[in-house]
Structures are given as C-alpha cells and as structure tokens.
Protein backbone atom coordinates (compact mmCIF):
# COMPACT_ATOMS: atom_id res chain seq x y z
CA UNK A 1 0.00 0.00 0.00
CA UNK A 2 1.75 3.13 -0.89
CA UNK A 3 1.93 6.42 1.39
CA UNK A 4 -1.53 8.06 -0.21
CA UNK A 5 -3.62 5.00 0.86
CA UNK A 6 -2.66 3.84 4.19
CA UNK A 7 -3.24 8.13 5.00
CA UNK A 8 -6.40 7.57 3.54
CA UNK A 9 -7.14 4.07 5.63
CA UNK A 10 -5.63 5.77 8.84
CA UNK A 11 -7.87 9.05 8.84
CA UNK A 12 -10.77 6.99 8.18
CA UNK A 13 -10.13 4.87 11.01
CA UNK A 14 -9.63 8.19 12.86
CA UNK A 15 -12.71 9.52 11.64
CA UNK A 16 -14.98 6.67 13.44
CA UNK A 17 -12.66 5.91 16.33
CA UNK A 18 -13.62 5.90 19.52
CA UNK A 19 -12.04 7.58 22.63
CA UNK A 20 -9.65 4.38 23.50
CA UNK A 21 -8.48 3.98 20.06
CA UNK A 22 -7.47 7.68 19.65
CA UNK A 23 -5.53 7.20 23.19
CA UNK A 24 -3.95 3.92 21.79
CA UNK A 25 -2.71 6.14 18.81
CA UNK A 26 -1.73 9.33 20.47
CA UNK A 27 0.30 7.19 22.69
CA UNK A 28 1.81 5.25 19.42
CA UNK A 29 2.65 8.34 17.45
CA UNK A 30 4.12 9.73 20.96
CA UNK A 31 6.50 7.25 21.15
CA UNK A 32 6.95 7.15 17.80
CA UNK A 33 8.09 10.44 17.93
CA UNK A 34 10.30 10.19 20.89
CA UNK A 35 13.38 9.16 19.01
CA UNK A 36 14.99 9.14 22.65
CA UNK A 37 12.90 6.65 23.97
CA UNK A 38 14.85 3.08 23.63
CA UNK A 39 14.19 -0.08 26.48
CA UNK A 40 17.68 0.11 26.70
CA UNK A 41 19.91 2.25 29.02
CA UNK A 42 23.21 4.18 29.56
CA UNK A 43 24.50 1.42 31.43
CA UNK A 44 23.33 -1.38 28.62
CA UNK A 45 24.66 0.27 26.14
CA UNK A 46 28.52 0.88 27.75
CA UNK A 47 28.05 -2.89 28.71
CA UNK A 48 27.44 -4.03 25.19
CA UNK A 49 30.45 -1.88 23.89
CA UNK A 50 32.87 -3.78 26.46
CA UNK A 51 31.39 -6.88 25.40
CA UNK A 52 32.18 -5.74 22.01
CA UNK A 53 35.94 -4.51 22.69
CA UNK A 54 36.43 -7.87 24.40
CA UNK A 55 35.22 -9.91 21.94
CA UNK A 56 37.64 -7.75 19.51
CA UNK A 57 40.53 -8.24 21.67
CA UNK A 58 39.60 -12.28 21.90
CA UNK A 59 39.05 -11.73 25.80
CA UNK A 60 36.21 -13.67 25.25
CA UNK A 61 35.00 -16.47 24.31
CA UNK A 62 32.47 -16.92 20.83
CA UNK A 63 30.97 -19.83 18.92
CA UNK A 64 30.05 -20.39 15.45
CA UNK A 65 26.89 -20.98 14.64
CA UNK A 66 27.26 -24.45 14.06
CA UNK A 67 28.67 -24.42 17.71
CA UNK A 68 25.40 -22.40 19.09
CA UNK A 69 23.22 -24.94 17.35
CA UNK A 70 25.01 -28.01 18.80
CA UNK A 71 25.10 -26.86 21.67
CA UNK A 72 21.21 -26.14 22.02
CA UNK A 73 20.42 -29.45 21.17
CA UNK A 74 22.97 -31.06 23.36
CA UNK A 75 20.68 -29.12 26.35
CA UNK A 76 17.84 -30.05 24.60
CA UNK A 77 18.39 -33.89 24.81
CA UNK A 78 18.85 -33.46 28.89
C-alpha cells in the first residue's frame, strides 16, 4: 500500500474511532516520535560496547553458529 492509501485508511479509522483507540494512537505516534525513547539504558549500552571490545581483543570467548546450534540441542536432549 503506498503512502496516499494507508493516509487515507488511517484518517478513516480516525474519523470513526472511539475515545480508547485515539488514546492507543496518540500514545503510538508519541513514542513514535520520541526518538529518545529506547528499552535500553546508559548502562546497557557501555556494557554491550565492552562486550564488544572484548570480543575484539579475543578476551572472550564466541561460537560459530554451528557451535550455538550443537550446543542447544545437546541441552535439549537433557
């Protein structure tokens, strides 16, 4: 559906919403908007880039794929 159309769809669901359903999207296009908002926080974020910079200086340890998927079904089977 391009651009023109899903306006069109939106307003008319606008247009016969009821007072929950205009909350629900005033609170979508709030967050939306919010480009600040994010589940994660200071602290996650400088704990993912030392995660990072020790996985780049091989201070830890990492798996291949194969290895991840071997090793779920090895804890699968008990």
């Amino acid at each position: 559906m391009e651009a023109v159309e899903l306006k069109k769809t939106v307003l008319k669901y606008v247009d016969e919403a009821d007072e929950r359903l205009l909350e629900m999207m005033l609170s979508l296009v709030e967050n939306y908007e919010d480009k600040s908002s994010s589940v994660l926080t200071e602290a996650d974020y400088q704990e993912m880039d030392q995660r990072r910079m020790d996985h780049l200086n091989d201070k830890s340890e990492s798996y291949s794929w194969e290895e991840v998927q071997q090793k779920a079904k090895n804890a699968l089977k008990g």
